[in-house]
C-alpha atoms as a PDB file:
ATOM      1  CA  UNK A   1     296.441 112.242-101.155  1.00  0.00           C
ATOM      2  CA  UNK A   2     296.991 112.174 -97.336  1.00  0.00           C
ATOM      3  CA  UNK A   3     294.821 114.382 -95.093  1.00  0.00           C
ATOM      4  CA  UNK A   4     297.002 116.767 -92.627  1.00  0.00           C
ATOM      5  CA  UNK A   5     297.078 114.223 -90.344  1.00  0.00           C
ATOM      6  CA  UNK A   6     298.014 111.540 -91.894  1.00  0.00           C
ATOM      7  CA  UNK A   7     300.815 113.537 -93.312  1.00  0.00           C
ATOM      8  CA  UNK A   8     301.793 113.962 -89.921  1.00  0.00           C
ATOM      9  CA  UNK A   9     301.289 110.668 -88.087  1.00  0.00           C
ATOM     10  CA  UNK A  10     303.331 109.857 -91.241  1.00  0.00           C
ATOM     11  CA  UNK A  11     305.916 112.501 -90.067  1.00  0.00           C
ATOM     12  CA  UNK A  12     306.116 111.156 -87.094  1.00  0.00           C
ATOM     13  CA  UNK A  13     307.065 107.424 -87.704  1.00  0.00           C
ATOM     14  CA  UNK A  14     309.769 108.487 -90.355  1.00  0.00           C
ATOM     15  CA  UNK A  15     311.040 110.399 -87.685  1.00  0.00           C
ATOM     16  CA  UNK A  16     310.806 107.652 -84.892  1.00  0.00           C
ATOM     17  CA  UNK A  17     311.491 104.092 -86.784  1.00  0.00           C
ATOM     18  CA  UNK A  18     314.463 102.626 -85.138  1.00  0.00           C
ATOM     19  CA  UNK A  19     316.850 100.543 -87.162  1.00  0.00           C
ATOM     20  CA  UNK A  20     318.734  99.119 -84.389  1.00  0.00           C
ATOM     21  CA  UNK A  21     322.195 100.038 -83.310  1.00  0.00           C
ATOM     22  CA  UNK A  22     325.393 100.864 -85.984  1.00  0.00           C
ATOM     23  CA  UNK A  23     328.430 101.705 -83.909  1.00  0.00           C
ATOM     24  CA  UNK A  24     327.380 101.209 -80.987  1.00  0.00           C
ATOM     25  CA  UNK A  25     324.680 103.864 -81.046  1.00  0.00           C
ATOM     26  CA  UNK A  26     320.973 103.483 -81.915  1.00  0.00           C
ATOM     27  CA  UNK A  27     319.534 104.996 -85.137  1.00  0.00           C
ATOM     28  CA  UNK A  28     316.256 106.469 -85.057  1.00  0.00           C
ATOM     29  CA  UNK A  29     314.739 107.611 -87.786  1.00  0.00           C
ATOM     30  CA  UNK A  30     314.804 106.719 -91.603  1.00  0.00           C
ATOM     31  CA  UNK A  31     317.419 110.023 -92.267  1.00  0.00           C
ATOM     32  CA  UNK A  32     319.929 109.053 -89.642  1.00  0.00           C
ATOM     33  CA  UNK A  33     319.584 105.361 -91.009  1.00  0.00           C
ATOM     34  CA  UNK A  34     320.226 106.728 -94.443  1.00  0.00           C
ATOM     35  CA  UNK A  35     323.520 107.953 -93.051  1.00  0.00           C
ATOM     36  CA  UNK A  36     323.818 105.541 -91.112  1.00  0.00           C
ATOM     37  CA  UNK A  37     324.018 102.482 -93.449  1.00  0.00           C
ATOM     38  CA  UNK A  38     324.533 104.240 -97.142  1.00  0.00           C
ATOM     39  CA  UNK A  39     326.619 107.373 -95.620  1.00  0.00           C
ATOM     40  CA  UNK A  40     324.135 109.446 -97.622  1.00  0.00           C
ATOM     41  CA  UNK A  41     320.999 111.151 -96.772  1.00  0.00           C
ATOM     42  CA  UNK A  42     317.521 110.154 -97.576  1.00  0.00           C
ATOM     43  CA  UNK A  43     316.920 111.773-100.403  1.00  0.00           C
ATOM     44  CA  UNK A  44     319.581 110.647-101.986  1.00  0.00           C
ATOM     45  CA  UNK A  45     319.458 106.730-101.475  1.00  0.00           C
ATOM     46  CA  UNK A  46     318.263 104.466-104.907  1.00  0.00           C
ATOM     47  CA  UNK A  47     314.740 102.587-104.264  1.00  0.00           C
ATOM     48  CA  UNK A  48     316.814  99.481-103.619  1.00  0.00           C
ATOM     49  CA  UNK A  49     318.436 101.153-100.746  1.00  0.00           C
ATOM     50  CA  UNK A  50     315.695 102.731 -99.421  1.00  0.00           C
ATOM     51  CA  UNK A  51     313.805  99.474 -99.750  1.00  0.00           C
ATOM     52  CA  UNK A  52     316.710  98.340 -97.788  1.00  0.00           C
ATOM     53  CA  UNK A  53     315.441 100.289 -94.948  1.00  0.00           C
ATOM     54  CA  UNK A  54     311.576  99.633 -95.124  1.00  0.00           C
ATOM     55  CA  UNK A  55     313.445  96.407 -94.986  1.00  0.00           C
ATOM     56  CA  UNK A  56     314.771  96.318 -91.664  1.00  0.00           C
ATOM     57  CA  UNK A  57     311.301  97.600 -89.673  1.00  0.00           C
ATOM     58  CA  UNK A  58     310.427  94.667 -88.439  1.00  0.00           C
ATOM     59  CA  UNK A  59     313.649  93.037 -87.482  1.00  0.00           C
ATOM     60  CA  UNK A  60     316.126  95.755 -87.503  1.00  0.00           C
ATOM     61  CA  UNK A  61     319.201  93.688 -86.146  1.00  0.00           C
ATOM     62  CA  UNK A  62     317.874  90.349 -87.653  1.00  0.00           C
ATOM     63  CA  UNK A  63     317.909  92.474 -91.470  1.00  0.00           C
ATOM     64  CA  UNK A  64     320.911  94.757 -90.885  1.00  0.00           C
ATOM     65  CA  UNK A  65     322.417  95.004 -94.335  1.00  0.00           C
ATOM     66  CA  UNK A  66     325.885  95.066 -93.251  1.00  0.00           C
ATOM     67  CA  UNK A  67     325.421  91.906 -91.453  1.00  0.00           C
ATOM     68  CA  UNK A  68     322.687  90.314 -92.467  1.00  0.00           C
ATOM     69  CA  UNK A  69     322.936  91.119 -96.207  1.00  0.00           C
ATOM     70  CA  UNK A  70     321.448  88.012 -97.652  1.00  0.00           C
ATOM     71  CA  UNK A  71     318.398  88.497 -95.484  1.00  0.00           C
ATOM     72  CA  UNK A  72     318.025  92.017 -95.785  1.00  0.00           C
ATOM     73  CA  UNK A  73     318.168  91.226 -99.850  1.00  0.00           C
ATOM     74  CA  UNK A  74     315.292  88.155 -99.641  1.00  0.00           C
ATOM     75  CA  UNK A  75     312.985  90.713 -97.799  1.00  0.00           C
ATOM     76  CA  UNK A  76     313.816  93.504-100.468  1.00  0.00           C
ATOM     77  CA  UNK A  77     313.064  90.832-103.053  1.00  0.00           C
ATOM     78  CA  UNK A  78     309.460  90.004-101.547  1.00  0.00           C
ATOM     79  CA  UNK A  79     308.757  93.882-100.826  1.00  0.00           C
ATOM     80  CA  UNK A  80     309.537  94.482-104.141  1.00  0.00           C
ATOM     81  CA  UNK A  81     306.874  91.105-105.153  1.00  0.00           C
ATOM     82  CA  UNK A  82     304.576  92.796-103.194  1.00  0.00           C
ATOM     83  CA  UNK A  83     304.439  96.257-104.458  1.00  0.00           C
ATOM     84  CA  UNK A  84     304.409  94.747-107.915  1.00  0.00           C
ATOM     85  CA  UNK A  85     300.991  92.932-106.578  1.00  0.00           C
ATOM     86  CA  UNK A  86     302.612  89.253-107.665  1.00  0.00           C
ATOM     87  CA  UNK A  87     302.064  88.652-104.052  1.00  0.00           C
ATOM     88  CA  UNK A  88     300.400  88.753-101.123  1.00  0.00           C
ATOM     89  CA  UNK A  89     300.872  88.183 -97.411  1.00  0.00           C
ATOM     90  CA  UNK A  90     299.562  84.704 -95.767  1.00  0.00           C
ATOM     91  CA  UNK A  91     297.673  86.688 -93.098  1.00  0.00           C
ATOM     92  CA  UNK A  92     297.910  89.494 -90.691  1.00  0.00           C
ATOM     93  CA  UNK A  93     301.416  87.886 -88.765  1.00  0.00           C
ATOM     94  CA  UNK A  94     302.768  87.746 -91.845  1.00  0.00           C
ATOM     95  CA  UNK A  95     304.992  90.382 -91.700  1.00  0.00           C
ATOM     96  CA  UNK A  96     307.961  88.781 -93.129  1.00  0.00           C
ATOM     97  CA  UNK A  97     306.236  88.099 -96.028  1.00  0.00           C
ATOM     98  CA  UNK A  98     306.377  84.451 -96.766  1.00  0.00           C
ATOM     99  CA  UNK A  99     303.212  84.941 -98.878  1.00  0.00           C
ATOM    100  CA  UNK A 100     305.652  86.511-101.442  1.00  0.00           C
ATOM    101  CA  UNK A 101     308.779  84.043-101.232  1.00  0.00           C
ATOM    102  CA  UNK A 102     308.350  82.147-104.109  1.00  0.00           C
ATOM    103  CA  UNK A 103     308.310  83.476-107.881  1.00  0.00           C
END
């Protein structure tokens, strides 16, 4: 269980992640991007969609899922390695997750 603030240094970067730019404007924030790219909010997105959006973090225009949706998909597929522990990362730069390409 989180401390109080790590719950809200947690807060805070759900609040503030940007996703890049979806018509024209930028999204900030994993609600708006829920809107933004599933025209739902947050709460309401599937783990593949919301996966989606971890996704995108560290190349939000790069992993858009409207334009990019094969790449967005490959970096769901290796979070989704990951969390199952059948990978791991190469090293610290590795934060597209090569470590978990394969399998």
């Amino acid at each position: 269980m989180c401390n109080r603030w790590q719950q809200r240094t947690l807060k805070a970067f759900l609040a503030t992640a940007y996703f890049g730019r979806r018509d024209g404007r930028a999204v900030i924030g994993f609600g708006p991007a829920a809107r933004a790219w599933f025209g739902r909010p947050l709460g309401g997105l599937g783990d593949g969609e919301f996966l989606s959006l971890v996704a995108m973090l560290v190349a939000p225009t790069t992993l858009d899922p409207v334009r990019h949706p094969a790449a967005n998909a490959e970096r769901v597929r290796r979070i989704r390695r990951l969390l199952a522990d059948n990978c791991r990362p190469t090293g610290l730069r590795d934060v597209m997750l090569e470590g978990c390409a394969r399998g």
